[in-house]
Protein backbone atom coordinates (compact mmCIF):
# COMPACT_ATOMS: atom_id res chain seq x y z
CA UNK A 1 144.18 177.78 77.60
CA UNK A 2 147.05 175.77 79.55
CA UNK A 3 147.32 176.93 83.17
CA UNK A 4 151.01 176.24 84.63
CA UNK A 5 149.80 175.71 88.39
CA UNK A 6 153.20 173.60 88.77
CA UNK A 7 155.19 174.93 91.81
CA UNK A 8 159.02 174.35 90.72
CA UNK A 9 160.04 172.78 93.84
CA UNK A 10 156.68 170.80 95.30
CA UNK A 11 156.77 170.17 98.61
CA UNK A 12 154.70 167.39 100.01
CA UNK A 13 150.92 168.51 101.33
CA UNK A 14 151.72 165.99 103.99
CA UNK A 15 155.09 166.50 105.74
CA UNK A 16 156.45 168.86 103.92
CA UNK A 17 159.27 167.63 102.29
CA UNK A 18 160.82 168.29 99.30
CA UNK A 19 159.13 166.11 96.76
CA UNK A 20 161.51 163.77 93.76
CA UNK A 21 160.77 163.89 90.32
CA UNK A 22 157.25 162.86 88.95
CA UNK A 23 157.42 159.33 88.37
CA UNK A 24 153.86 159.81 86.72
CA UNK A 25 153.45 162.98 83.99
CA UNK A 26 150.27 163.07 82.01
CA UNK A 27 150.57 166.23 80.37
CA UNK A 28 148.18 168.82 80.37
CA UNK A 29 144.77 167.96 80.55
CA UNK A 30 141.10 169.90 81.23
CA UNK A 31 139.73 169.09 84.16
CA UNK A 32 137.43 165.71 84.62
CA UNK A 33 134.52 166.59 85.34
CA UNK A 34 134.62 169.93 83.49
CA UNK A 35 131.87 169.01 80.84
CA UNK A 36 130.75 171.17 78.32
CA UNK A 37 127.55 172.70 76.76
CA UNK A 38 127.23 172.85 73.12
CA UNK A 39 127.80 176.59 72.89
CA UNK A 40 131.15 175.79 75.30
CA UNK A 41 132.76 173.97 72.59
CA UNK A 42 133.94 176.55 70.58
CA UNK A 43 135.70 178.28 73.78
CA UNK A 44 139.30 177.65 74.68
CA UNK A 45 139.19 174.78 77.29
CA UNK A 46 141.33 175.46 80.47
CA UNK A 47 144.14 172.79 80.85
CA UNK A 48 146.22 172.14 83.85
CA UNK A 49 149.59 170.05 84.26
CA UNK A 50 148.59 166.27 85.60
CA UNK A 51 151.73 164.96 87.19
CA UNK A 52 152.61 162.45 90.53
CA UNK A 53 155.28 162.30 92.97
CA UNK A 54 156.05 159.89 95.88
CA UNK A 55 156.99 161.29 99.09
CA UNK A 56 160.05 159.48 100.25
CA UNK A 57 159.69 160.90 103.60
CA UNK A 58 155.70 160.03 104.73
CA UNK A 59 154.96 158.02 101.88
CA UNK A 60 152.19 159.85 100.66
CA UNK A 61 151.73 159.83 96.37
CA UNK A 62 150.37 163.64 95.40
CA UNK A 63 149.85 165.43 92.36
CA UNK A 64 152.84 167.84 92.38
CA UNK A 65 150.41 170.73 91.35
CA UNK A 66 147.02 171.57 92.67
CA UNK A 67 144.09 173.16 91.13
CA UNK A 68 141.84 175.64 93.73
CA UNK A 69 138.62 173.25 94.82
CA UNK A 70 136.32 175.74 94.50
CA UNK A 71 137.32 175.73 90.83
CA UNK A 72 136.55 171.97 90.48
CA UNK A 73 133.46 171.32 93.40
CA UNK A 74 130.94 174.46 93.59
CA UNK A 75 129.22 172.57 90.83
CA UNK A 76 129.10 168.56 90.05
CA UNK A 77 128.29 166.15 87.76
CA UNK A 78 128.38 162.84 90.10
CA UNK A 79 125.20 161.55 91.31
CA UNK A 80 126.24 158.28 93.37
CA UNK A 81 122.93 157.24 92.86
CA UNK A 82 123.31 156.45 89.28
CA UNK A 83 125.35 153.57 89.95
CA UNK A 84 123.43 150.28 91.28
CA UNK A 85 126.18 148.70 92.71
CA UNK A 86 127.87 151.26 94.53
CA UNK A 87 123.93 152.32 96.06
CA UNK A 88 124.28 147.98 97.11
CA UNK A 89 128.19 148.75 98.30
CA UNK A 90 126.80 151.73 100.36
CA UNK A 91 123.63 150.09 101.61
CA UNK A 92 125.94 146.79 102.98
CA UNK A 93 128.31 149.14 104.33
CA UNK A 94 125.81 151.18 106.30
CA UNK A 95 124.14 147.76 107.72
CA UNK A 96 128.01 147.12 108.69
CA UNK A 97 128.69 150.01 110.62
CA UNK A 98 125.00 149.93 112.15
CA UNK A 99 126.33 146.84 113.97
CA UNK A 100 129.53 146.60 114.32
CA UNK A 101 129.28 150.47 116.65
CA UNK A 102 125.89 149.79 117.87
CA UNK A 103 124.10 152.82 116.18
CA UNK A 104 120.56 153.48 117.08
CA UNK A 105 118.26 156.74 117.38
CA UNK A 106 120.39 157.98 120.11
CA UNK A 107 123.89 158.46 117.78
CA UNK A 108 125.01 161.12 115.12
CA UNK A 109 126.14 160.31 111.90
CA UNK A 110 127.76 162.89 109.68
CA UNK A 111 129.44 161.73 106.05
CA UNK A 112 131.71 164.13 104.19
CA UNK A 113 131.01 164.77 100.81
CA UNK A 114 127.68 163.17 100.95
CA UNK A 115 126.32 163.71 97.88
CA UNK A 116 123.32 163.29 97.01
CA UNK A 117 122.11 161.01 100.18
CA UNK A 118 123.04 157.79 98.63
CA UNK A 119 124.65 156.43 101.88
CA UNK A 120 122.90 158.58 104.64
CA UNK A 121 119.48 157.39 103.63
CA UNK A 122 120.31 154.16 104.89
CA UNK A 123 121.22 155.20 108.61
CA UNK A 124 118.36 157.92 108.59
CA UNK A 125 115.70 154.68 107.57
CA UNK A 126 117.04 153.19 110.72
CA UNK A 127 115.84 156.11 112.92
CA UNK A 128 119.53 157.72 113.57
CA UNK A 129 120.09 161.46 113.08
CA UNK A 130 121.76 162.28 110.19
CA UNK A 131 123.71 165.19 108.36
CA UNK A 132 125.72 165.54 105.35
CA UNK A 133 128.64 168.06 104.52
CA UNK A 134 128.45 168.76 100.48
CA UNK A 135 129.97 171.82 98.58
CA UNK A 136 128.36 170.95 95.40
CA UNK A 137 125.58 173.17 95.78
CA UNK A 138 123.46 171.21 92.94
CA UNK A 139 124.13 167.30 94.62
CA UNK A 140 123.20 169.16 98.34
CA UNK A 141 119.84 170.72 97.29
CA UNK A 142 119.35 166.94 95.30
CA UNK A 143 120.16 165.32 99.19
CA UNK A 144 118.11 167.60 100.56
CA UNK A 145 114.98 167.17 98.12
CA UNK A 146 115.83 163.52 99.26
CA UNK A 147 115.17 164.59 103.00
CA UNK A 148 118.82 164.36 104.13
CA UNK A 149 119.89 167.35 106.37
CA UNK A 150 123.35 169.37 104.44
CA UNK A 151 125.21 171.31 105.07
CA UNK A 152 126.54 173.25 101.72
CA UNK A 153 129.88 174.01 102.46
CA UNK A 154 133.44 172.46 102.60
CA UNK A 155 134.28 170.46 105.37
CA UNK A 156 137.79 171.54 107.50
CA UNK A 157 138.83 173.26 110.12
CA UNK A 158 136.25 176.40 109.67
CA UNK A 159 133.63 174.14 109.73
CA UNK A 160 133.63 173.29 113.08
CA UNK A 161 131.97 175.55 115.27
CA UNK A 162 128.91 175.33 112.87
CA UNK A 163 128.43 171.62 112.40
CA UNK A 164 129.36 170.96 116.63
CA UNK A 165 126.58 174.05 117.31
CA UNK A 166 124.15 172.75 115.31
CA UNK A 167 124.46 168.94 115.15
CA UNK A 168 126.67 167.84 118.08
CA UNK A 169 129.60 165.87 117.86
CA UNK A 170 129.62 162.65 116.00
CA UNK A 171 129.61 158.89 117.08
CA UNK A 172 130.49 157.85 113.42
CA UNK A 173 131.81 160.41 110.51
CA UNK A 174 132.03 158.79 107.11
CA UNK A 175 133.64 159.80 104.32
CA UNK A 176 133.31 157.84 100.84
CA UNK A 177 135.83 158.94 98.71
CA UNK A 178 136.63 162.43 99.97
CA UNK A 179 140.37 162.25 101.40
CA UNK A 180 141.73 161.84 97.94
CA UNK A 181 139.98 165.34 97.25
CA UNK A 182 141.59 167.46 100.19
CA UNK A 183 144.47 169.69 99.78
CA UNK A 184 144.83 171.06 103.31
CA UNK A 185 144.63 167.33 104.55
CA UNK A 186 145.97 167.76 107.90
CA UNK A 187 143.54 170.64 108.75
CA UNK A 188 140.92 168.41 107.09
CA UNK A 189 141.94 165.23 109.39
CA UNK A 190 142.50 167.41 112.57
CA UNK A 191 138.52 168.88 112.12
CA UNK A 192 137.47 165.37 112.07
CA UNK A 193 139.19 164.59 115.06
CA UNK A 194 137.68 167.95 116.75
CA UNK A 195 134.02 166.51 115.59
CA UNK A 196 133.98 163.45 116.83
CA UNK A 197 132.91 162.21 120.27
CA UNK A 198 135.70 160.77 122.66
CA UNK A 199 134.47 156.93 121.65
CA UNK A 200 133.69 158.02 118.60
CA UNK A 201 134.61 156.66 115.15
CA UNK A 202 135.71 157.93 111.70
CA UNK A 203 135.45 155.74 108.81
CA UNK A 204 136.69 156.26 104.98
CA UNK A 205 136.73 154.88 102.07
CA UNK A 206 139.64 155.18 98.83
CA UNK A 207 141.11 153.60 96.11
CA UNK A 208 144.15 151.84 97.39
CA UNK A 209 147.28 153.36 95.85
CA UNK A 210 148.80 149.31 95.43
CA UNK A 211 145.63 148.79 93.07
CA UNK A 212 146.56 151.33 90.89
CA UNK A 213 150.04 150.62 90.25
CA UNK A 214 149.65 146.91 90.14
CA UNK A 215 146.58 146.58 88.01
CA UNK A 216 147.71 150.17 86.14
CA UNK A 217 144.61 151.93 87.21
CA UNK A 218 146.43 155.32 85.82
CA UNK A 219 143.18 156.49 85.02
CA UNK A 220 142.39 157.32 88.53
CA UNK A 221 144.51 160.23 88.51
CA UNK A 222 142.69 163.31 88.01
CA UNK A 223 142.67 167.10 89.49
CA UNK A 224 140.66 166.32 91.64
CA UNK A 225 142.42 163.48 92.90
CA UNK A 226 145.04 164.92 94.73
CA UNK A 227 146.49 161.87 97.09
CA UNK A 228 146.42 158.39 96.58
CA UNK A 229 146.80 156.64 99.45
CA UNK A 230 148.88 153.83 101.32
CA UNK A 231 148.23 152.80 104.62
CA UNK A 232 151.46 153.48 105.56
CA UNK A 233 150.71 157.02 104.64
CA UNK A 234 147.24 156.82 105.89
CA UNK A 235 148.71 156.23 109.58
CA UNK A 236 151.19 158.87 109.65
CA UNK A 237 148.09 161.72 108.97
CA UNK A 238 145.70 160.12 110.96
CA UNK A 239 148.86 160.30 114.00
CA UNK A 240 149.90 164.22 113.11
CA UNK A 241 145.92 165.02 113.61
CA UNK A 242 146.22 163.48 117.00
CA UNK A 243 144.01 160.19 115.44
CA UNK A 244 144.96 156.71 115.91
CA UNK A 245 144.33 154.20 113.57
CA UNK A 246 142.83 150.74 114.49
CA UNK A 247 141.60 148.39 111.96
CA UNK A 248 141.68 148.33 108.33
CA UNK A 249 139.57 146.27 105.55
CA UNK A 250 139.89 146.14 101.48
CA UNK A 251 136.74 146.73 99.80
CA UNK A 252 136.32 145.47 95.87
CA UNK A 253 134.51 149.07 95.03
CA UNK A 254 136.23 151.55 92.20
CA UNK A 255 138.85 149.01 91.15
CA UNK A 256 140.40 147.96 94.68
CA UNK A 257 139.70 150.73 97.76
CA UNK A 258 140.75 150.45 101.41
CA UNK A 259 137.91 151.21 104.49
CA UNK A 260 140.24 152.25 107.28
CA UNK A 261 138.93 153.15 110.45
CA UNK A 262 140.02 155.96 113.08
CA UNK A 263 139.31 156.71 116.85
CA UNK A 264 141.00 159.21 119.20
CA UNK A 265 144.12 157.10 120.93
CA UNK A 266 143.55 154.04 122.85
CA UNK A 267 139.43 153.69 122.57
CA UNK A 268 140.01 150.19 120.98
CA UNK A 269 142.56 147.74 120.54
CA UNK A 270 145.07 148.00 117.28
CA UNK A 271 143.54 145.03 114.87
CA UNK A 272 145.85 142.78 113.42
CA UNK A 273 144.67 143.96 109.79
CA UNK A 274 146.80 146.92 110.63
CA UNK A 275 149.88 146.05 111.65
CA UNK A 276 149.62 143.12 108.62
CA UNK A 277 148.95 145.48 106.02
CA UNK A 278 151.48 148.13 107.32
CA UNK A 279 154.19 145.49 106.92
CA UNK A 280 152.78 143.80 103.71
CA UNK A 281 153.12 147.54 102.35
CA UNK A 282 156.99 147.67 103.05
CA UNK A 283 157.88 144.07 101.80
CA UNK A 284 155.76 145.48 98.45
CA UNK A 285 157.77 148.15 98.38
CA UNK A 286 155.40 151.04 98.68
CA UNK A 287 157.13 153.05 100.99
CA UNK A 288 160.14 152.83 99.10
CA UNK A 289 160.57 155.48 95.39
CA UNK A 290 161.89 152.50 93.44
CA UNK A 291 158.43 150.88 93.42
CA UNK A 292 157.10 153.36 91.41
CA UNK A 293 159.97 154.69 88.39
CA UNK A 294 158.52 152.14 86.21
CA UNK A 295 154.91 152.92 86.42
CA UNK A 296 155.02 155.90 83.81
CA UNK A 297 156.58 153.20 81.21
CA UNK A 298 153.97 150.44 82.04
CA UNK A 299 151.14 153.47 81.23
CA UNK A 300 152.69 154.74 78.11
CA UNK A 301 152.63 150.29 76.87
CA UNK A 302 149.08 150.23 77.82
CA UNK A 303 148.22 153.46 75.31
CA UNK A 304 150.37 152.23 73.09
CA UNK A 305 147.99 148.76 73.26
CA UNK A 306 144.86 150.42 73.32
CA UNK A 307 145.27 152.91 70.52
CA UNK A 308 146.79 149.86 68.10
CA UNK A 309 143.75 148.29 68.91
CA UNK A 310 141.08 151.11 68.05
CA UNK A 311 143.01 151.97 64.94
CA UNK A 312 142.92 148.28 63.80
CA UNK A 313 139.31 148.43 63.83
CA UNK A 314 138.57 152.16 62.98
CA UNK A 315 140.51 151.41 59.06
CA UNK A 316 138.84 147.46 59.30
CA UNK A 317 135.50 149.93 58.62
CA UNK A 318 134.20 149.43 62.68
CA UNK A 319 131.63 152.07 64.08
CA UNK A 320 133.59 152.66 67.73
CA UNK A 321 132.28 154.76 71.03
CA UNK A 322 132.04 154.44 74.44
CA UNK A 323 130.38 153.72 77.07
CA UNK A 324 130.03 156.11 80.05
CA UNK A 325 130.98 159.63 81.11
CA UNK A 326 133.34 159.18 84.73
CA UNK A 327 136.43 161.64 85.05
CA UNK A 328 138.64 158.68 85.00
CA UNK A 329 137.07 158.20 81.64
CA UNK A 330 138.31 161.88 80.36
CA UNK A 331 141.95 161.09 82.22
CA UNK A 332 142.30 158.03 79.81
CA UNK A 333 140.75 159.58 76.93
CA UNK A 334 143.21 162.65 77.08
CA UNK A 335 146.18 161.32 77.72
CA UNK A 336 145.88 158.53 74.97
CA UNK A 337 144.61 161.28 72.55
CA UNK A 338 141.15 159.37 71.63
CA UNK A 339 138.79 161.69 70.45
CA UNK A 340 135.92 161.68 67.22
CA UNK A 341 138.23 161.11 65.25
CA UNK A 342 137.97 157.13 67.20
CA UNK A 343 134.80 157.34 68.90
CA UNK A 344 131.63 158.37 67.58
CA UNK A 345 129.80 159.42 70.93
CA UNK A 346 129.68 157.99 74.69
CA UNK A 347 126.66 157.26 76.53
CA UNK A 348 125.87 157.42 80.33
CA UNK A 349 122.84 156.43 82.80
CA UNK A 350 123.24 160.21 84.29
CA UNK A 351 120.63 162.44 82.76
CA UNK A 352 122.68 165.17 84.93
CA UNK A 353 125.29 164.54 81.79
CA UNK A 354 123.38 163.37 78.81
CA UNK A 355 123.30 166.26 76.12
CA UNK A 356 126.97 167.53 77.24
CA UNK A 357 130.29 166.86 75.80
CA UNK A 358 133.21 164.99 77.25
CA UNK A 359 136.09 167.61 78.07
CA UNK A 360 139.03 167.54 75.97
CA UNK A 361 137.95 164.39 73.63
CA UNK A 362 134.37 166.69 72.97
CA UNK A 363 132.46 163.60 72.13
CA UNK A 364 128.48 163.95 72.75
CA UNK A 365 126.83 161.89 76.16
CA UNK A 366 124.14 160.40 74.81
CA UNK A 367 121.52 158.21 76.88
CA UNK A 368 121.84 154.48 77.37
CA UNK A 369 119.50 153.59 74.82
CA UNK A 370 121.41 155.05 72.21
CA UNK A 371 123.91 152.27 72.14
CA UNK A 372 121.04 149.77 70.68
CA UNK A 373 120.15 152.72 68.27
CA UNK A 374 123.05 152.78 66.68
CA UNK A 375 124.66 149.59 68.09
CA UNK A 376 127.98 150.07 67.10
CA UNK A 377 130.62 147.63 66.25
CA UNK A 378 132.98 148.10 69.41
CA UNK A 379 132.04 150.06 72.76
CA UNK A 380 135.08 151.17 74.85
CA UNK A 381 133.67 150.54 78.80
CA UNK A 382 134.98 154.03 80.43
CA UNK A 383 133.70 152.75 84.06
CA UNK A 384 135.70 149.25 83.76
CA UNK A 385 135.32 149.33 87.63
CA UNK A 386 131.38 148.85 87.26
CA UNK A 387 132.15 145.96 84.25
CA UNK A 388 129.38 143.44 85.93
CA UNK A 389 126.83 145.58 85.81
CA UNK A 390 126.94 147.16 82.50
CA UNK A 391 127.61 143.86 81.02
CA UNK A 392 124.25 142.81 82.78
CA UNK A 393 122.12 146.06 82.22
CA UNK A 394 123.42 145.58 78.21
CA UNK A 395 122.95 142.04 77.96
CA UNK A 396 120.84 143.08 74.63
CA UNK A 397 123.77 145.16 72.93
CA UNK A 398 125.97 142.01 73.18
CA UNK A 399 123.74 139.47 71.94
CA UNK A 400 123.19 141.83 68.89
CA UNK A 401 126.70 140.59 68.20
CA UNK A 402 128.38 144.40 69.81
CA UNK A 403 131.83 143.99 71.50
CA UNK A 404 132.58 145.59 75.10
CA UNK A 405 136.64 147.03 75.08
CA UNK A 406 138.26 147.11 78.48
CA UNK A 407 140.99 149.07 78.98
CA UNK A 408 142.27 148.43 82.28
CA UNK A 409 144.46 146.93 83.18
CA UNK A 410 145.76 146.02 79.75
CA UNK A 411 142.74 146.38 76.71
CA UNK A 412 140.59 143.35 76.44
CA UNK A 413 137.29 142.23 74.39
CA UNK A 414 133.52 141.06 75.87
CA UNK A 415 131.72 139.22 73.66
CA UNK A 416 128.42 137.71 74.59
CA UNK A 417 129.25 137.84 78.45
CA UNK A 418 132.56 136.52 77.40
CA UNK A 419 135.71 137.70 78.05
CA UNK A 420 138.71 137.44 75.80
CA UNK A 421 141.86 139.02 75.33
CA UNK A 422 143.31 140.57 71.71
C-alpha cells in the first residue's frame, strides 16, 4: 500500500521557506525499521515517498514529506547495545564530558532518546543522577530493567513541566542521534533550552550532512531521518531557540558525525572549531543548492555498480547474503531493488531481530552463526560504518575463503582482512 504523504509545495520544517526541487528521490519505500513477522509477509506493506530538498534559505537538507513518529517510534528494533564499538564511542564520550564540565554527584544528566541505557550507565557508575527520555516503550522498560530512570514519552515542548518537576533542570542534556528524528525541531530545540540550567550544556551527536554527499552515504536517508545536518544549519536552530552555539568536534561514529555543543548566550567563549567549520562549510559549498544537483546521479552510478557486481556473481553460480539488519541497510536494499532473488538471507547480532524479515527486500535475519553454517560465497556488509569490527568478530568466515562486499561509498571486496576494489 503506497501512502502519498508528499505535500505539493514543502515548506522547510526550519524557516519556513518554500523548498526547490528534490535533488535526492528514492521512490517509495516501507519504512526502515518496519520489520516483519512471518505471518506479516503476506500483507500489503505500507510504502511512503523518500525524497530530499535543500533549503536555500537556512540551509537545512529535509525529507520533503514526513511520516507521523508515533507511526515509526512507539515500538523499536535498535538496541545500541548490540554494537561494541559504538558502547566504546559512548563510554569515551561520557569520560569526555565527565571532565571537560566537571560532573560529579551533585549534576543532572538527561539524554534524549536514550535507549536502552547504553550511554547513561556510564555517568550513573560515576555517582551522577541520571534520566533518560525514550518513546520506544520496549528499549525504555529494557533501560529501565538496566536501572536507568525513563521517562516513556517524546521529548518537546509538552515535556517540560514533567521532566523540570520531577528531575530538575539539567547541567548536561545529551542527545545521540535524535535531532535527525524531530519534525517539530524548533519546539524540540526551544524545550531543551527551557531544561537546561543557566550554565548548563547541551550536547548532540549526527551524521554530518558533508559525509554523506562526499563519501555517498545515500543510505542514511530514511523516514525516520528527517534532517541532515550542516553546521551552518545547526547554528541558525540552535539561535531561533534562543541557544548559542560554542564549540564543535567531528566524531568517526556512523560514517562521519558532528558533536556540537550548545549553552544559553554568552556562558562560554565561541571556539575557533566554530567559526572554522562555519566558513569551511561555505567555501565547500554546502550552503549553496548547486552542491547538491549532482548527488542523485552519483547514487543512481553507485546502484548501477553494485547491482553489476551481484549479478556477475549470482549467474558465475555464487551463494550471496548479507550481513546485518540496520534501516540504512533496507534504504539501500530498496532503492537498488536487491531482494531473494540476490541474497539468500541476512544475519544480525540483535536477537530483538533474528527470526524477522527485512522490509521490502523480505529476506530472513538469521543469527551470526549462520554465516559459518552456510558460509556463503559473498556477504554484502549492510552496517559498512561498523566494517572493523565485523571484519574482526568474523575473522573465521574470511579465512574459510568468504568475501565481505562494501557498498559505500562505491562497492568494494574484503578478502582475508584485505581490502580490494572490483
Amino acid at each position: 500500500m503506497e501512502h502519498s504523504v508528499n505535500n505539493r509545495n514543502p515548506s522547510c520544517g526550519g524557516c519556513g521557506s518554500s523548498l526547490p526541487l528534490a535533488f535526492l528521490d528514492l521512490g517509495m519505500t516501507p519504512l526502515a525499521n518496519s520489520y516483519l513477522s512471518r505471518e506479516a509477509l503476506d500483507r500489503v506493506e505500507g510504502k511512503f515517498p523518500l525524497a530530499v530538498a535543500h533549503c536555500s534559505s537556512c540551509y537545512l537538507v529535509q525529507l520533503t514529506s514526513h511520516v507521523p513518529p508515533a507511526k515509526m517510534f512507539s515500538e523499536y528494533l535498535y538496541f545500541s547495545s548490540f554494537s561494541d564499538s559504538f558502547v566504546e564511542h559512548a563510554r569515551r564520550m561520557a569520560d569526555s564530558l565527565i571532565s571537560a564540565f566537571r560532573l560529579d554527584a551533585s549534576s543532572r544528566v538527561m539524554e534524549i532518546a536514550s535507549n536502552d541505557g547504553y550511554l547513561l550507565r556510564f555517568f550513573q557508575a560515576r555517582g551522577i543522577p541520571v534520566l533518560g527520555v525514550e518513546p520506544a516503550q520496549n528499549i525504555a522498560i529494557a533501560a529501565e530493567r538496566n536501572g536507568i530512570r525513563t521517562l516513556r514519552r517524546f521529548f518537546g515542548l509538552d515535556a517540560i513541566d514533567e521532566i523540570t518537576s520531577s528531575f530538575g533542570k539539567s547541567d548536561l542534556i545529551i542527545g545521540n542521534n535524535v535531532l535527525a528524528h524531530v519534525p517539530e525541531i524548533n519546539g524540540f530545540l526551544k524545550a531543551v533550552a527551557a531544561c537546561l540550567k543557566p550554565a548548563g550544556a547541551a550536547v548532540f551527536e549526527f551524521p554530518y550532512v558533508r559525509e554523506l554527499i562526499e563519501r555517498i552515504e545515500f543510505d542514511t536517508v530514511y523516514h525516520e531521518h528527517v534532517y541532515y545536518y550542516s553546521l551552518n544549519a545547526v547554528k541558525l536552530l540552535a539561535e531561533r531557540a534562543g541557544l548559542e552555539l560554542f564549540d564543535v568536534e567531528r566524531q568517526s561514529v556512523h560514517g562521519g558525525s558532528l558533536r556540537i555543543f550548545l549553552q544559553h548566550p554568552r556562558q562560554r567563549a565561541v571556539t575557533e572549531n566554530v567559526r572554522k567549520m562555519l566558513a569551511e562549510e561555505v567555501t565547500a559549498g554546502l550552503t549553496s543548492n548547486d552542491h547538491f544537483v549532482s548527488f542523485g546521479a552519483r547514487v543512481q552510478k553507485l546502484k548501477a555498480n553494485l547491482l553489476s557486481m551481484l549479478t556477475k556473481f549470482k549467474s558465475s553460480g555464487k551463494h550471496l547474503a548479507a550481513y546485518g539488519a540496520p534501516a540504512k541497510g533496507n534504504t539501500l536494499l530498496n532503492y537498488c531493488g536487491i531482494g531473494a532473488d540476490l541474497l539468500d538471507f541476512t544475519v544480525d547480532r540483535s536477537p530483538h531481530k533474528q527470526g524477522l524479515y527485512l522490509p521490502g527486500s523480505h529476506l530472513p535475519i538469521l543469527a551470526p552463526s549462520m554465516l559459518l553454517e552456510r558460509n556463503p560465497d559473498y556477504t554484502v556488509m549492510l552496517p559498512w560504518n561498523l566494517a572493523d569490527e565485523i571484519i574482526e568478530q568474523q575473522r573465521e568466515y574470511l579465512a574459510r575463503g568468504g568475501h565481505f562486499i562494501v557498498p559505500i561509498p562505491e562497492p568494494r571486496i574484503i578478502s582475508n582482512s584485505r581490502r580490494s576494489s572490483q
